[in-house]
PDB file of N, CA and C in Angstrom:
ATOM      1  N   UNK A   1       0.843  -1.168   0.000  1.00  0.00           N
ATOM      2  CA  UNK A   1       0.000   0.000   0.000  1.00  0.00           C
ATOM      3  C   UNK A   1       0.898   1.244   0.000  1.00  0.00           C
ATOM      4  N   UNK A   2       0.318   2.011  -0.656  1.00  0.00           N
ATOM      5  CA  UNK A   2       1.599   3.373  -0.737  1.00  0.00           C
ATOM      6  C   UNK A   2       1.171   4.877   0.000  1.00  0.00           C
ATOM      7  N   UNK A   3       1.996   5.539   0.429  1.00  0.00           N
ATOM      8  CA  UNK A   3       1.438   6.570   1.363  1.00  0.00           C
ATOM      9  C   UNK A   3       0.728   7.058   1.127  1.00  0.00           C
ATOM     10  N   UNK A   4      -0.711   7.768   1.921  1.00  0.00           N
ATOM     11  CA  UNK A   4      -1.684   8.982   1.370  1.00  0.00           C
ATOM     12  C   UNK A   4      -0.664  10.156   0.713  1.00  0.00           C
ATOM     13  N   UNK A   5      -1.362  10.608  -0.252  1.00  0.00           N
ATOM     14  CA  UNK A   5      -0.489  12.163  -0.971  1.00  0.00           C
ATOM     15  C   UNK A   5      -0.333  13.483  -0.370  1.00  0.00           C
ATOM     16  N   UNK A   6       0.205  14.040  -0.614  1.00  0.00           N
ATOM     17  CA  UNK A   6      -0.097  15.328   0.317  1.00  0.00           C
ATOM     18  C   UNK A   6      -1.409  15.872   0.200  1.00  0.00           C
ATOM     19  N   UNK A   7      -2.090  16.138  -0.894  1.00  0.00           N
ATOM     20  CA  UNK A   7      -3.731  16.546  -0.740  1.00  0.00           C
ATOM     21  C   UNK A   7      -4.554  15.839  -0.030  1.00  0.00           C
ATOM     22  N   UNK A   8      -4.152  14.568   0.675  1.00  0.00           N
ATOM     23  CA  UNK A   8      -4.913  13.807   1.550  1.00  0.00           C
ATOM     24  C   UNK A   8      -4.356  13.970   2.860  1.00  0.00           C
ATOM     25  N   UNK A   9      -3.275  14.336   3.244  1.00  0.00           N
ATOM     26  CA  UNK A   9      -2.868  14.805   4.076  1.00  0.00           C
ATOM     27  C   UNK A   9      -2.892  16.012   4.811  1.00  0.00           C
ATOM     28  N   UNK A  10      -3.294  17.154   3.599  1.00  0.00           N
ATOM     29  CA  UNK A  10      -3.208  18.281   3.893  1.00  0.00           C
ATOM     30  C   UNK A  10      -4.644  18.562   4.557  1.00  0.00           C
ATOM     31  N   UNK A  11      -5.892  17.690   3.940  1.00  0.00           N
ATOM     32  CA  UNK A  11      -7.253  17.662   3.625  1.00  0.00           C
ATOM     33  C   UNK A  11      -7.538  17.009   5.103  1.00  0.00           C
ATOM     34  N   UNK A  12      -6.482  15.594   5.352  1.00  0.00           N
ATOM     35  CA  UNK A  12      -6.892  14.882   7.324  1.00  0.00           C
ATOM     36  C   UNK A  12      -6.521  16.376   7.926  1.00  0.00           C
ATOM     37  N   UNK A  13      -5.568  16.714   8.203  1.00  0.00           N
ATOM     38  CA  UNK A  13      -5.151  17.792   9.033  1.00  0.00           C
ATOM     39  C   UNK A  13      -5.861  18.909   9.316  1.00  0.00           C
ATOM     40  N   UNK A  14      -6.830  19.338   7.879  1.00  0.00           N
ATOM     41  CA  UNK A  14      -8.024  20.296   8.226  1.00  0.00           C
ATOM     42  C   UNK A  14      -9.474  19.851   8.916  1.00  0.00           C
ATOM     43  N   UNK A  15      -9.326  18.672   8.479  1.00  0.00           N
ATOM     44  CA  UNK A  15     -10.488  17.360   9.301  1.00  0.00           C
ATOM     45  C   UNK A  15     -10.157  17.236  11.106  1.00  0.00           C
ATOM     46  N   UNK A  16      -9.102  16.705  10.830  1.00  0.00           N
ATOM     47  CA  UNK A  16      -8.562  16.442  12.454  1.00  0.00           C
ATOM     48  C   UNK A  16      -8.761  18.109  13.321  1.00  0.00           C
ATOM     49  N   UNK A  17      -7.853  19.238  12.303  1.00  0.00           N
ATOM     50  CA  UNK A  17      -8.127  20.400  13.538  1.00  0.00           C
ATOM     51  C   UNK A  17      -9.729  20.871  13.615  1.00  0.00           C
ATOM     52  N   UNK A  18     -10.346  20.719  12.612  1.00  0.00           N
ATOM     53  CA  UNK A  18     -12.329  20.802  13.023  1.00  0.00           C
ATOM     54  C   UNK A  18     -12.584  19.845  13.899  1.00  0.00           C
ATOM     55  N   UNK A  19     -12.150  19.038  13.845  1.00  0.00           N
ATOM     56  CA  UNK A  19     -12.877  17.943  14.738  1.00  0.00           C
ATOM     57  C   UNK A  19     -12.598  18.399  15.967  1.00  0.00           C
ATOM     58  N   UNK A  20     -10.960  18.688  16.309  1.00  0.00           N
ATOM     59  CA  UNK A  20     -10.448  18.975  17.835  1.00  0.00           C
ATOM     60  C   UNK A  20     -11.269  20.515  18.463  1.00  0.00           C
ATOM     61  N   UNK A  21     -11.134  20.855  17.258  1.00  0.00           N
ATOM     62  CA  UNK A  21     -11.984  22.530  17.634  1.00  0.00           C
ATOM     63  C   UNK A  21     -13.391  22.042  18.216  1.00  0.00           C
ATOM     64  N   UNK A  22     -14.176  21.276  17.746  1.00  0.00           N
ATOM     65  CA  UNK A  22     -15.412  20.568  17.866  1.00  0.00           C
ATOM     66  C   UNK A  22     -15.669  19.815  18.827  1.00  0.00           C
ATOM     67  N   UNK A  23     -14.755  19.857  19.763  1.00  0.00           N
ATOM     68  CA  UNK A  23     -14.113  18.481  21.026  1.00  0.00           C
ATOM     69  C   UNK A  23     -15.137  17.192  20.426  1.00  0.00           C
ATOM     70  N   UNK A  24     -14.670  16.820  19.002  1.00  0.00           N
ATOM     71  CA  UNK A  24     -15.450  15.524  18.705  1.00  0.00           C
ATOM     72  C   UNK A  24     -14.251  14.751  18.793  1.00  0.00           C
ATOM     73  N   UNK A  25     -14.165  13.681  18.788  1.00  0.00           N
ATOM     74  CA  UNK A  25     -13.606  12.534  19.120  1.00  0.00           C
ATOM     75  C   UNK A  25     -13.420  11.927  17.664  1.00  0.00           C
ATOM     76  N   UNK A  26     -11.887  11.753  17.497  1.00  0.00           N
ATOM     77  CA  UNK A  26     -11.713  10.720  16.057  1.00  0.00           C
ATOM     78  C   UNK A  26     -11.170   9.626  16.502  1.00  0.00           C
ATOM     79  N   UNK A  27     -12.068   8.732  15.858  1.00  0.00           N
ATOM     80  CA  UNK A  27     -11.840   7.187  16.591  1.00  0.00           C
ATOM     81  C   UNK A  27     -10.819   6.805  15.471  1.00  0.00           C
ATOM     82  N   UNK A  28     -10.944   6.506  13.809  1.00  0.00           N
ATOM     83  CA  UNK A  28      -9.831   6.010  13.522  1.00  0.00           C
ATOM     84  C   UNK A  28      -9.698   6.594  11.830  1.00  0.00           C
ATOM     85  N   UNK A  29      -8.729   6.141  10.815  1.00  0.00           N
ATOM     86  CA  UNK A  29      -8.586   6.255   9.913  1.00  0.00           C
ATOM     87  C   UNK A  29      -7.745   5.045   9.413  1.00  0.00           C
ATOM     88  N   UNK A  30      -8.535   4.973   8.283  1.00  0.00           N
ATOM     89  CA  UNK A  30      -7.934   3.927   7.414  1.00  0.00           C
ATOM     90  C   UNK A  30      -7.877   4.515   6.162  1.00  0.00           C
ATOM     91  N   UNK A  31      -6.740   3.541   5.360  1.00  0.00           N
ATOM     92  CA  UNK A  31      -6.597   3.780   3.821  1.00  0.00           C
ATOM     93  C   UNK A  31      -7.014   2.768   3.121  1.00  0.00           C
ATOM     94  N   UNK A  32      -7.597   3.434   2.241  1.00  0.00           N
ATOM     95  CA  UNK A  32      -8.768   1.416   1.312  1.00  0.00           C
ATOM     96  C   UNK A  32      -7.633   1.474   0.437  1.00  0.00           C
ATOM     97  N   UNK A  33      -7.538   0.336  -0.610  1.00  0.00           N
ATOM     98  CA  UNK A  33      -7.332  -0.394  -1.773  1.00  0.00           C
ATOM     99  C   UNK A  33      -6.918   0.936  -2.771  1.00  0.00           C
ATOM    100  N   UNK A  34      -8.418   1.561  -3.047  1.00  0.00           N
ATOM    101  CA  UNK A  34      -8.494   2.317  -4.055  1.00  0.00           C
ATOM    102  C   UNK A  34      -7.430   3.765  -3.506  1.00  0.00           C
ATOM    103  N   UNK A  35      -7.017   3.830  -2.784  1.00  0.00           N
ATOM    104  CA  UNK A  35      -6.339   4.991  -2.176  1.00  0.00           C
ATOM    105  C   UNK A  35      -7.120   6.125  -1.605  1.00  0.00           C
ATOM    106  N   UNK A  36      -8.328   5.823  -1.278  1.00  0.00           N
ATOM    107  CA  UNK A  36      -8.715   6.910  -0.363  1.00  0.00           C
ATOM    108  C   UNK A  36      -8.619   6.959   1.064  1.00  0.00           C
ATOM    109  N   UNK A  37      -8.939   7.702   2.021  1.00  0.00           N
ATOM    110  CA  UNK A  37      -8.708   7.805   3.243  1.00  0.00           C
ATOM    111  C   UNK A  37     -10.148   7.679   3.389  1.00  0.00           C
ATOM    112  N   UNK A  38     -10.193   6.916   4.900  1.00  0.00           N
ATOM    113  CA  UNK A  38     -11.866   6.665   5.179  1.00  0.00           C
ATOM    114  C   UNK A  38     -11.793   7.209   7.022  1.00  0.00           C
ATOM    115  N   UNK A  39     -12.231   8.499   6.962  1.00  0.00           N
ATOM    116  CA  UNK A  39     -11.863   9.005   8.655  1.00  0.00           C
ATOM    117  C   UNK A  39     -13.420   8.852   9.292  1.00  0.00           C
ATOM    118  N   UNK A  40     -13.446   8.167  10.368  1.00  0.00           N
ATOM    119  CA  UNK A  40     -14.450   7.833  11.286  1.00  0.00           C
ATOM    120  C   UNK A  40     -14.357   8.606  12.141  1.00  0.00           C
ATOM    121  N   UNK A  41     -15.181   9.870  12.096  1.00  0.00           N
ATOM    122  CA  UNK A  41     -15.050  10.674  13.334  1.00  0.00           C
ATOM    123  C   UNK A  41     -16.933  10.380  13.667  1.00  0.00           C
ATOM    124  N   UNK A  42     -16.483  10.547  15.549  1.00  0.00           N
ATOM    125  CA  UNK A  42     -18.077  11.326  16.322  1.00  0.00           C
ATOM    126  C   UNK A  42     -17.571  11.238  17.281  1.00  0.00           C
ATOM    127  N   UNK A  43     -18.994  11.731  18.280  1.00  0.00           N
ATOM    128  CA  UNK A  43     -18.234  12.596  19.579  1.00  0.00           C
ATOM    129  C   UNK A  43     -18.816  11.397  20.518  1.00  0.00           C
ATOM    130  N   UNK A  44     -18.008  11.001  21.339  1.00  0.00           N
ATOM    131  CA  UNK A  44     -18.029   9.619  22.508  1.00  0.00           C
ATOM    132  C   UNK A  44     -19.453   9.515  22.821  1.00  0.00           C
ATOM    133  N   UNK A  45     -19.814  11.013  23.219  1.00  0.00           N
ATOM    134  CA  UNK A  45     -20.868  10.781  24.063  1.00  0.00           C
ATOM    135  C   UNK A  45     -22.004  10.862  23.451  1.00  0.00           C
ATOM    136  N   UNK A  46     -22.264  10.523  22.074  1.00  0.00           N
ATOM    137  CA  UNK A  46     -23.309  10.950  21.483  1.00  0.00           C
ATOM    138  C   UNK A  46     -23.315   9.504  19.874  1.00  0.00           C
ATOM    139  N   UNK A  47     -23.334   8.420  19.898  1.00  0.00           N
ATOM    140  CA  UNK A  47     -23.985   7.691  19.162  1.00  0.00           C
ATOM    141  C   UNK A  47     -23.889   7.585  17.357  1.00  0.00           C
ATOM    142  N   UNK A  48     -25.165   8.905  17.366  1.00  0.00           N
ATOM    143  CA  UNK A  48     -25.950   9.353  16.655  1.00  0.00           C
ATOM    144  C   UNK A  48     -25.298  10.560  15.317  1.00  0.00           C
ATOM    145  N   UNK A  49     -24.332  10.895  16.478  1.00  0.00           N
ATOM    146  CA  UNK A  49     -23.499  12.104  15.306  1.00  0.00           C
ATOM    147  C   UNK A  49     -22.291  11.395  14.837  1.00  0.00           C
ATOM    148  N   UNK A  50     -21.887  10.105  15.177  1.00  0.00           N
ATOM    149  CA  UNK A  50     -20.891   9.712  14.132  1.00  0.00           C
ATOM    150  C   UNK A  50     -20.833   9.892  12.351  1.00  0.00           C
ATOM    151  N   UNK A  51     -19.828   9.551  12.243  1.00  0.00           N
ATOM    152  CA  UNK A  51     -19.731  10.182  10.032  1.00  0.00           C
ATOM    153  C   UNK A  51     -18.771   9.114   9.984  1.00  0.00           C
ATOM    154  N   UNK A  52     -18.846   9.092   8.646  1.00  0.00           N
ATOM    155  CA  UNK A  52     -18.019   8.854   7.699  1.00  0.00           C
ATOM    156  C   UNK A  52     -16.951   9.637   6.597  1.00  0.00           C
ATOM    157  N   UNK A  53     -15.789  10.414   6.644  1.00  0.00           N
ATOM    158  CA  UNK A  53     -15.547  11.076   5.721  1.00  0.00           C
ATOM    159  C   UNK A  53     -14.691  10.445   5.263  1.00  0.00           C
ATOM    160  N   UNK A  54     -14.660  10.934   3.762  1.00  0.00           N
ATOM    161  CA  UNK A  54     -13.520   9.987   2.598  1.00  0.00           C
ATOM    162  C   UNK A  54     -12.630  11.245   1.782  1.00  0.00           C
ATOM    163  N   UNK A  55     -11.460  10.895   1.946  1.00  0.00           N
ATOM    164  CA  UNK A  55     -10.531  11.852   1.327  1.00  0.00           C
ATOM    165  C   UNK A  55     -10.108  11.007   0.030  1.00  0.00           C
ATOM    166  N   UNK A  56     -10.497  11.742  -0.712  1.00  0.00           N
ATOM    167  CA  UNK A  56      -9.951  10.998  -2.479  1.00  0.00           C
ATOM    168  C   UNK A  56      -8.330  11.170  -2.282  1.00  0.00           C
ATOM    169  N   UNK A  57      -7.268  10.755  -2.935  1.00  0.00           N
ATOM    170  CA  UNK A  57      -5.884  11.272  -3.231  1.00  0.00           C
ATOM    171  C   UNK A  57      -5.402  12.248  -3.630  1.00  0.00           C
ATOM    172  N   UNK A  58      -6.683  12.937  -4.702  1.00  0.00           N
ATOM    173  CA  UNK A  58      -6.972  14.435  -4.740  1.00  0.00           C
ATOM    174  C   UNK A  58      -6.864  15.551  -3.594  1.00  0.00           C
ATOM    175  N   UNK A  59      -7.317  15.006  -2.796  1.00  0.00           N
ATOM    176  CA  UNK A  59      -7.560  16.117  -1.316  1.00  0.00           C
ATOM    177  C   UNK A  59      -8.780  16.267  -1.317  1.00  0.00           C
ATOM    178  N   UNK A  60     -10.090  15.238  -2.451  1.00  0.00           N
ATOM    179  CA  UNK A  60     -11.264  15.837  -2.314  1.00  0.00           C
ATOM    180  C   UNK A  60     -12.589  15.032  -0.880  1.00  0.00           C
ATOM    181  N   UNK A  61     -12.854  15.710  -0.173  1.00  0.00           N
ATOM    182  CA  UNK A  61     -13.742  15.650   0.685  1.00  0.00           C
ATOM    183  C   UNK A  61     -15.106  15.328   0.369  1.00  0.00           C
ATOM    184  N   UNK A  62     -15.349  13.978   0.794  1.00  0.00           N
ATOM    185  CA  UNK A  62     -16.769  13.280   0.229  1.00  0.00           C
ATOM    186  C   UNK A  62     -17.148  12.752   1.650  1.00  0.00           C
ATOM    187  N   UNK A  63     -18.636  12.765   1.993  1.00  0.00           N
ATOM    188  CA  UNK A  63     -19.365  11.577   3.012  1.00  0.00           C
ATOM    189  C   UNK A  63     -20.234  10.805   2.567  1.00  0.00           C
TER     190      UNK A  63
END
């Protein structure tokens, strides 16, 4: 598997500091097959507001 690119990197890092600003909780990130990033964020105490976001290799932001 080969590293995320910098537009996927640059794209977690604006994800991760919303989230921390947000005191939501990021449980994990993975990289699929196809090379996208798949970030599982929600906030502990709440279920219901978990997501799904997907960073293309592009840097593009999809849920």
């Amino acid at each position: 598997m080969t590293d995320p690119t910098f537009a996927q990197l640059v794209k977690f890092y604006q994800v991760v500091r919303q989230a921390v600003l947000m005191s939501s909780y990021l449980a994990f990130v993975e990289k699929g097959s196809n090379g996208n990033l798949y970030v599982h964020l929600g906030r502990y105490d709440n279920p219901i507001s978990r997501m799904l976001l997907i960073i293309s290799p592009e840097g593009e932001l999809s849920t």
